[in-house]
Protein backbone atom coordinates (compact mmCIF):
# COMPACT_ATOMS: atom_id res chain seq x y z
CA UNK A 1 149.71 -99.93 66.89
CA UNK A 2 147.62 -96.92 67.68
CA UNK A 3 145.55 -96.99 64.45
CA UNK A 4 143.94 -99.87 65.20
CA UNK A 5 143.52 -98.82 68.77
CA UNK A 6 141.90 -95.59 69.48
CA UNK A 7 142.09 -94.07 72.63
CA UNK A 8 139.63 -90.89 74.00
CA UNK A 9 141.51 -88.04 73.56
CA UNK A 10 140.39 -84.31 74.73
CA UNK A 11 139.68 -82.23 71.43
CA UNK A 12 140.62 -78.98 70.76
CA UNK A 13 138.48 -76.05 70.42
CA UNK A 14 136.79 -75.49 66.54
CA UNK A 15 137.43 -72.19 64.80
CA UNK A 16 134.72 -69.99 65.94
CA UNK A 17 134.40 -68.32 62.57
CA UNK A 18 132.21 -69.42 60.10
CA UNK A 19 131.40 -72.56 62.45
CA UNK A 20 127.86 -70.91 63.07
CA UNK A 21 127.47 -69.73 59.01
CA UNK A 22 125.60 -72.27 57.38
CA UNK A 23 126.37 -73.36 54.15
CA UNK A 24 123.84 -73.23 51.18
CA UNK A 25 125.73 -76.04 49.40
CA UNK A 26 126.87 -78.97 51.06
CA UNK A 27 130.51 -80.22 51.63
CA UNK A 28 130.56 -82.81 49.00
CA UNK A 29 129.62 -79.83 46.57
CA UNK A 30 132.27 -77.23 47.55
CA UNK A 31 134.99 -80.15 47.47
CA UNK A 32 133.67 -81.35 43.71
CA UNK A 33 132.92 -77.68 42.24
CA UNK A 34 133.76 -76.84 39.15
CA UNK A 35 133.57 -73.84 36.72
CA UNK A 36 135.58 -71.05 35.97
CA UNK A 37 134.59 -68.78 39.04
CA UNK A 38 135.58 -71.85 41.34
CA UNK A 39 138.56 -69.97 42.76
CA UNK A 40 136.63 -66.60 43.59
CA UNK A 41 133.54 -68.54 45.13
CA UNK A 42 135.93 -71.03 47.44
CA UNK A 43 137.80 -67.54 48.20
CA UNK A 44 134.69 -65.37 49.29
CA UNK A 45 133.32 -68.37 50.89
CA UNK A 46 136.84 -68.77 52.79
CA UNK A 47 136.83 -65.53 54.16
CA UNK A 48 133.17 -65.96 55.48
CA UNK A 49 134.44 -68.16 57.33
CA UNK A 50 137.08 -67.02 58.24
CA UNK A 51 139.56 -69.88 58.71
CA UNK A 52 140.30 -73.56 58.71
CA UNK A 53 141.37 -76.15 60.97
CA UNK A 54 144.30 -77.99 60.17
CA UNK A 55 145.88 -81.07 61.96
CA UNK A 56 149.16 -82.42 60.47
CA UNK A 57 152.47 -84.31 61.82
CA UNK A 58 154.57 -82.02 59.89
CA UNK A 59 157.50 -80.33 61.82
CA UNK A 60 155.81 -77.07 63.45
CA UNK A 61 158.82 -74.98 61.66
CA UNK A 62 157.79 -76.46 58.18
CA UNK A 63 154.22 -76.30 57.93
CA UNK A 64 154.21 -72.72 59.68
CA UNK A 65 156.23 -71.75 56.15
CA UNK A 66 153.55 -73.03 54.01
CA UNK A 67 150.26 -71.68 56.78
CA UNK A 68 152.81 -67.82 56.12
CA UNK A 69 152.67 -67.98 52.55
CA UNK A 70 148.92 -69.38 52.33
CA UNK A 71 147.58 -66.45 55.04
CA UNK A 72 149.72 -64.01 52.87
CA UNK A 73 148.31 -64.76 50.14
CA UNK A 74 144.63 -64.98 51.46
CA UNK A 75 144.55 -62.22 53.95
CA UNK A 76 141.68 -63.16 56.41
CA UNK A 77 141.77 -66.53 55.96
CA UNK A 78 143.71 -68.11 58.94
CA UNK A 79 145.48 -71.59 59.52
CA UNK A 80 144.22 -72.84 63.17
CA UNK A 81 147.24 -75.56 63.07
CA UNK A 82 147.18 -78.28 65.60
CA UNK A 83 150.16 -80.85 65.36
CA UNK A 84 150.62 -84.53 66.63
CA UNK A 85 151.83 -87.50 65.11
CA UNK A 86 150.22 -89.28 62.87
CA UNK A 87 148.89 -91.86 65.81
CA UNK A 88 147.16 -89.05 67.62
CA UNK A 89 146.14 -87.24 64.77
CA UNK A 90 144.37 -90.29 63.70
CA UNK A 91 143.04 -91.03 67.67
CA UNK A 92 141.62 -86.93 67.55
CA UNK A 93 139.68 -87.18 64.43
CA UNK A 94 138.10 -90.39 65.16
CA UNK A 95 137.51 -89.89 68.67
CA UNK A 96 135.51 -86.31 67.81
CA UNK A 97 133.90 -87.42 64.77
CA UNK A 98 132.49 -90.55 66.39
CA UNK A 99 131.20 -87.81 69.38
CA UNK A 100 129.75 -85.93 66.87
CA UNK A 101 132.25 -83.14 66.87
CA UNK A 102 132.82 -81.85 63.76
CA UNK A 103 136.48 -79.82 64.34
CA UNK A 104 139.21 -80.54 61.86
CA UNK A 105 138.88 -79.35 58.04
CA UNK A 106 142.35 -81.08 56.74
CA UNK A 107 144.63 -83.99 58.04
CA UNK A 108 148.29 -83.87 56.33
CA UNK A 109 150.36 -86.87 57.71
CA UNK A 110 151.77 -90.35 56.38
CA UNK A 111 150.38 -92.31 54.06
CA UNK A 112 148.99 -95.62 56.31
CA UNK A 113 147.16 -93.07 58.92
CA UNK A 114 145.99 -91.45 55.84
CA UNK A 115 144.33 -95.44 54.59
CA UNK A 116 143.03 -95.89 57.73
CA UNK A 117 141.42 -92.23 58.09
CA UNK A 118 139.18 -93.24 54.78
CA UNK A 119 138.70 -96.65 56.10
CA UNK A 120 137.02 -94.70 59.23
CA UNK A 121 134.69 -92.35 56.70
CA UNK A 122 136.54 -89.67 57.46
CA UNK A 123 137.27 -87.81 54.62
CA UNK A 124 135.23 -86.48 51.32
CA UNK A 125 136.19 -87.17 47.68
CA UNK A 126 137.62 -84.00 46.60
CA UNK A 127 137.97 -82.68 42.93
CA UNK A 128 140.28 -80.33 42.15
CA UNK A 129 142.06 -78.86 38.65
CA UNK A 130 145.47 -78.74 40.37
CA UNK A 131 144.93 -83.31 40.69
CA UNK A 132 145.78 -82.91 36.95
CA UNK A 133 149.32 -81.39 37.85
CA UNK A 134 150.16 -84.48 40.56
CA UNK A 135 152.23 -87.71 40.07
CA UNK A 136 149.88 -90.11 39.66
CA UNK A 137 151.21 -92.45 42.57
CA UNK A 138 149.73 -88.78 44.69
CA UNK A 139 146.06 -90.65 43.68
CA UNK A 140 144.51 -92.87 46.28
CA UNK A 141 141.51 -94.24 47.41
CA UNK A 142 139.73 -92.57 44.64
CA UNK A 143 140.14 -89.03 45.64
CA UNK A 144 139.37 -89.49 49.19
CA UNK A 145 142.91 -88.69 50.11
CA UNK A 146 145.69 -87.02 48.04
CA UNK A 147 149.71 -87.47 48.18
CA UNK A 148 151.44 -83.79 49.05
CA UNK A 149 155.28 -84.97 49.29
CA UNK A 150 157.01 -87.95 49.19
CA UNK A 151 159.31 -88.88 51.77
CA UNK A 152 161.99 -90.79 50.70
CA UNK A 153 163.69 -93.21 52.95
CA UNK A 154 167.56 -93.37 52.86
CA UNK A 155 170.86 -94.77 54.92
CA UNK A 156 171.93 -91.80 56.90
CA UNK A 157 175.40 -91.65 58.71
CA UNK A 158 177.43 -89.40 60.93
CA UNK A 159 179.96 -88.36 58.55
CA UNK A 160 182.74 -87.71 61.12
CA UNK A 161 182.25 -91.46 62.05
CA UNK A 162 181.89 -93.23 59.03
CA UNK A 163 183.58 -92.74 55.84
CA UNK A 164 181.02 -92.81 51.94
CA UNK A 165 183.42 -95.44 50.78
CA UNK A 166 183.38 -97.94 54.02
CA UNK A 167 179.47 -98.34 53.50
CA UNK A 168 177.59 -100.84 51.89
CA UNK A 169 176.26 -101.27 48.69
CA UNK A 170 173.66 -103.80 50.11
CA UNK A 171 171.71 -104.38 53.07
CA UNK A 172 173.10 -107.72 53.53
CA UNK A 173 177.01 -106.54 54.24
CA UNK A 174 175.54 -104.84 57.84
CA UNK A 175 176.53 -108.49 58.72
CA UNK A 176 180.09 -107.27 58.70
CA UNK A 177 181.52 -106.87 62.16
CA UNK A 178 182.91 -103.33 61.40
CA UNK A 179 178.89 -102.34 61.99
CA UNK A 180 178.76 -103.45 65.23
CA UNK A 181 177.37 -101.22 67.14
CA UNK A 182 176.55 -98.67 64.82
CA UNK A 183 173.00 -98.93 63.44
CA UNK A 184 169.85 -97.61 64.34
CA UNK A 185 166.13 -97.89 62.97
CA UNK A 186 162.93 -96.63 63.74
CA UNK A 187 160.45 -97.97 65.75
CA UNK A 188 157.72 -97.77 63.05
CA UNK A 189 159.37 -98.26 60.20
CA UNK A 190 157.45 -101.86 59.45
CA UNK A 191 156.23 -101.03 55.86
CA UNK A 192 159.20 -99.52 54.46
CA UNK A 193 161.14 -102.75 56.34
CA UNK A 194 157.85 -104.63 54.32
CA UNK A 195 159.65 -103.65 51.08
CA UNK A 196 163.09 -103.58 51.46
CA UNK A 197 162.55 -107.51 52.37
CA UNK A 198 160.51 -108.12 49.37
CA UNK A 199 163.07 -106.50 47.51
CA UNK A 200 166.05 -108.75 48.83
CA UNK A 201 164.13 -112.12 47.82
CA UNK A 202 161.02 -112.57 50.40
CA UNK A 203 160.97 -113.47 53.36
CA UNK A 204 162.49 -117.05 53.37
CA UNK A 205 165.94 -115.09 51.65
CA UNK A 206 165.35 -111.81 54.04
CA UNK A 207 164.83 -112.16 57.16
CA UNK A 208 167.69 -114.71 58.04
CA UNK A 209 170.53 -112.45 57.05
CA UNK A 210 168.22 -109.17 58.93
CA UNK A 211 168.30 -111.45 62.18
CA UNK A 212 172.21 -111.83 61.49
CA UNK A 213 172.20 -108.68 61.71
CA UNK A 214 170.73 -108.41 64.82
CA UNK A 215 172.54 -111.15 66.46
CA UNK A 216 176.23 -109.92 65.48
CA UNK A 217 176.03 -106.49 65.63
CA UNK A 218 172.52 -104.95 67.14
CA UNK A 219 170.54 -102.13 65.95
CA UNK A 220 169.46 -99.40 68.25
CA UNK A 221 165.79 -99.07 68.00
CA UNK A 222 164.38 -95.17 68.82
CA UNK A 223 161.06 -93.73 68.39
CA UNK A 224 160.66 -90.97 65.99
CA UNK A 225 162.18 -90.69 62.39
CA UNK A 226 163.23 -86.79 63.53
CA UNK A 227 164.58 -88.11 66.94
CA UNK A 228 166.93 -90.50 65.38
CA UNK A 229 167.98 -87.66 62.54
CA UNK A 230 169.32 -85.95 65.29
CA UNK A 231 171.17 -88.59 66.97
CA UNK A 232 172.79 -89.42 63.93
CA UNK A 233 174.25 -86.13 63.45
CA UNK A 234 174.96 -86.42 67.31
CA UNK A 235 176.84 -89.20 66.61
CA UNK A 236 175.09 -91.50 69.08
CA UNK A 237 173.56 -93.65 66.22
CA UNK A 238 176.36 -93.65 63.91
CA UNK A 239 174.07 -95.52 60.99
CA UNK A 240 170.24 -94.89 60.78
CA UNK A 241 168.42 -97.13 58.50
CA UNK A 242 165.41 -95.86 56.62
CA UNK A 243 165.68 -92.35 57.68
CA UNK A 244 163.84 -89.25 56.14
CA UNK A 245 166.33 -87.76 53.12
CA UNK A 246 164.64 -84.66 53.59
CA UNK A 247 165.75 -84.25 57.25
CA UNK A 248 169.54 -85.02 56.64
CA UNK A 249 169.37 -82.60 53.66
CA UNK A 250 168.00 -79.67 56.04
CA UNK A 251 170.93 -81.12 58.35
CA UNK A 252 173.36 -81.42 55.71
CA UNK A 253 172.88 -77.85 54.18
CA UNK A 254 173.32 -76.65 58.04
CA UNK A 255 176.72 -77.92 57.92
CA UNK A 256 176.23 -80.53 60.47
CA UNK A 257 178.45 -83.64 60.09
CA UNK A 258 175.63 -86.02 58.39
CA UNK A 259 174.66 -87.77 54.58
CA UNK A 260 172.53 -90.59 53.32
CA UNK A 261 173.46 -93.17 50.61
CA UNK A 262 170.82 -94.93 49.12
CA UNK A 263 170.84 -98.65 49.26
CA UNK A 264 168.23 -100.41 46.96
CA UNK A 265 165.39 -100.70 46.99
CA UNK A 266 164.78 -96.77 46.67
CA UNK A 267 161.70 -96.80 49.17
CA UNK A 268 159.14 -93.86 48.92
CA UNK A 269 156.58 -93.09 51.32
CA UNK A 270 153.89 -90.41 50.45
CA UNK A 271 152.40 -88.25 52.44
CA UNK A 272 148.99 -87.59 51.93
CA UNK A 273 146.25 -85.27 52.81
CA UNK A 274 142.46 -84.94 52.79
CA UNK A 275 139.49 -82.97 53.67
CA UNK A 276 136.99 -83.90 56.30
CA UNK A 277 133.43 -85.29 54.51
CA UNK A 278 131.99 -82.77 57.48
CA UNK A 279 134.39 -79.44 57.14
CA UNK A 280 132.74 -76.94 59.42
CA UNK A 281 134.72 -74.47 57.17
CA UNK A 282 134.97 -76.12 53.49
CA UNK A 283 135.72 -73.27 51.34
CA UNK A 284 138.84 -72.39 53.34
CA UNK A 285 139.88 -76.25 53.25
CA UNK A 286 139.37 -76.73 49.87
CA UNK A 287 141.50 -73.30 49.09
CA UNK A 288 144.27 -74.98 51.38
CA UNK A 289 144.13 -77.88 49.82
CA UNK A 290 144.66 -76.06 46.01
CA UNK A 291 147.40 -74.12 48.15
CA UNK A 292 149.05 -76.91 48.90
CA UNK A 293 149.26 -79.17 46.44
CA UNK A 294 149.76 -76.21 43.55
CA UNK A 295 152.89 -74.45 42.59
CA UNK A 296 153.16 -71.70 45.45
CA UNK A 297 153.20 -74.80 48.23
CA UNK A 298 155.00 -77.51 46.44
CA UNK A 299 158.11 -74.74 45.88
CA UNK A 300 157.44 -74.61 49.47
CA UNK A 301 158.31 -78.46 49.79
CA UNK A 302 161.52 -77.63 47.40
CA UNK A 303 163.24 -75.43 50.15
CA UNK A 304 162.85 -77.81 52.58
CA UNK A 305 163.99 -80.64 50.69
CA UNK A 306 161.34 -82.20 50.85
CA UNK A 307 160.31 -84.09 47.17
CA UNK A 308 156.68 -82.94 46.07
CA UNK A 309 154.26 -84.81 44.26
CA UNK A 310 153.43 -81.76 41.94
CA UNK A 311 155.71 -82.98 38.62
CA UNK A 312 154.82 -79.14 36.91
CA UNK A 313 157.46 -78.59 40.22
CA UNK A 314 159.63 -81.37 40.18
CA UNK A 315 159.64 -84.54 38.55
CA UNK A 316 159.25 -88.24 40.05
CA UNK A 317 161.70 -89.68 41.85
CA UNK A 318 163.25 -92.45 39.50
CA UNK A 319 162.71 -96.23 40.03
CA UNK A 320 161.12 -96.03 43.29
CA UNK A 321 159.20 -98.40 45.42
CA UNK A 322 156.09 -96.74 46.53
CA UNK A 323 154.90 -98.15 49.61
CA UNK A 324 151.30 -99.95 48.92
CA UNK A 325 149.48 -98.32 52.05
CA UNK A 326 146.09 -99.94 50.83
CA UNK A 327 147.98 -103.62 51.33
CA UNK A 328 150.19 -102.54 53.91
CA UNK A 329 146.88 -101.77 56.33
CA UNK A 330 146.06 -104.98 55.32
CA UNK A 331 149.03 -106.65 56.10
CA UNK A 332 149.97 -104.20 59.35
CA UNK A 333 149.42 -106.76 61.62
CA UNK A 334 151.37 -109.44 60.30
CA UNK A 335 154.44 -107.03 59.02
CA UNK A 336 154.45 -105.27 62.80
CA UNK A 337 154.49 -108.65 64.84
CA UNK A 338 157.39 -109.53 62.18
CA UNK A 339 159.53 -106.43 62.53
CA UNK A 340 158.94 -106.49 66.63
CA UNK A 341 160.57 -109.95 66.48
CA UNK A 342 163.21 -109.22 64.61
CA UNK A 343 164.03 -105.15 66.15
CA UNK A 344 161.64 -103.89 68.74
CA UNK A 345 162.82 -106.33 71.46
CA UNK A 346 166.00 -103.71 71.57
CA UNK A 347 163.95 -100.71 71.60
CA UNK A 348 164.92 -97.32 73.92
């Protein structure tokens, strides 16, 4: 897998504003203030500099919702947003930071390229008042990175294909031969297979019925957790395992002929963000980063139904498993070879 695998890639131009203003306190400082004027000094520092950089793997149509309200809200302080997924994001920051190019302010993407960012001494602690407000399974690697939304990983189906009441209550009855044919995973989607295996028993109990599965009735294998949303509501994957909720709900609410069930173990995967250790523009990053995780962004999150990890907004999901990403980096190897085996052979 790419994170453990970086590739050169060309980087992006920085912000040209504020990149030549030095700062009289460091980064470290600005991310850790405190006091009661905090807000007013990380604002008039923000618009000294005029703007921060900002890569994510969010959907371009989301995040430019929540870079509106923020640049509405802070007039003169623009969002320079650069999206990939979370495999090039991760590639980009390493590749410039290890060249000595200091570009990006904030990284918003899943929860393992988030692990592996701080792993790389990428990111600063940051202290903030609005970490008081968050879920505490939002805290990780002691305030290096932060958890803005949890994606929640479902059974989504093509409703003019499949029937509520012909679906399974476990993962095991996919055995049936009425599936064949019908399911679809994603090609990535080796830590939230991690749990859902130590949820049915281990391995030894798991994986024989999974490769049953396999065997009797396939399971289309397509890159992308958005990709296979949409060929779900297509109808070309009639059955998606592990699939975003948030992106059948946006389908859903469109009227298009898709819905999820949820099949236990209720698997949660965070998304997480942090701030670079060497912002060229920290004030603006660390007023993004109170944006986003406070009440005006995670009502943002809301709309798109998409859970946040603010509980003054909502509260936390109920009896969730919450992916581990600190053992699942660990473990990536082993759980990726595993999940190749058993899927990835039938890839497209």
């Amino acid at each position: 897998m790419g994170i453990r695998r970086m590739t050169a890639l060309t980087a992006g131009a920085a912000l040209a504003a504020g990149a030549a203003c030095a700062q009289t306190a460091s980064v470290a400082d600005i991310a850790t203030m405190t006091g009661a004027d905090r807000q007013q000094r990380l604002l008039e520092g923000a618009k000294r500099e005029g703007g921060l950089s900002l890569y994510s793997s969010a959907t371009t149509e989301d995040m430019n919702e929540h870079i509106k309200a923020f640049e509405a809200k802070y007039p003169g302080v623009k969002v320079k947003f650069w999206r990939g997924d979370s495999e090039g994001i991760l590639r980009r920051a390493v590749t410039e930071t290890r060249g000595g190019r200091n570009e990006f302010d904030v990284i918003e993407t899943s929860g393992g390229t988030m692990e592996a960012g701080f792993r790389e001494n990428l990111f600063g602690v940051v202290k903030a008042p609005v970490l008081d407000d968050l879920s505490p399974k939002a805290k990780f690697a002691g305030g290096h990175w932060t958890g803005t939304r949890f994606q929640i990983h479902v059974t989504a189906y093509n409703t003019n294909q499949t029937k509520k009441e012909d679906l399974p209550k476990s993962y095991a009855e996919f055995v049936e031969p009425r599936f064949k044919g019908k399911l679809g995973i994603e090609l990535d989607d080796h830590e939230w297979f991690a749990s859902v295996v130590e949820h049915m028993g281990g391995a030894d109990k798991a994986l024989p019925i999974w490769r049953e599965i396999v065997a009797k009735n396939g399971v289309s294998v397509r890159k992308g957790h958005t990709l296979i949303a949409n060929l779900t509501a297509s109808g070309e994957v009639p059955i998606a395992l592990g699939i975003y909720k948030y992106k059948v709900a946006q389908f859903k609410r469109k009227g298009i002929p898709i819905d999820w069930i949820d099949i236990p173990p209720y698997v949660i995967h965070p998304i997480g963000m942090a701030v670079s250790k060497k912002a060229p523009h920290p004030h603006a990053a660390m007023l993004f980063f109170d944006f986003l995780l406070g009440q005006d962004g995670q009502k943002i999150y809301v709309t798109q139904d998409t859970h946040p990890t603010n509980i003054k907004v909502m509260a936390e999901p109920p009896s969730a498993v919450y992916i581990d990403y600190a053992h699942a980096l660990d473990a990536g190897d082993k759980q990726q070879k595993l999940f190749k085996e058993i899927f990835s052979s039938r890839a497209r």
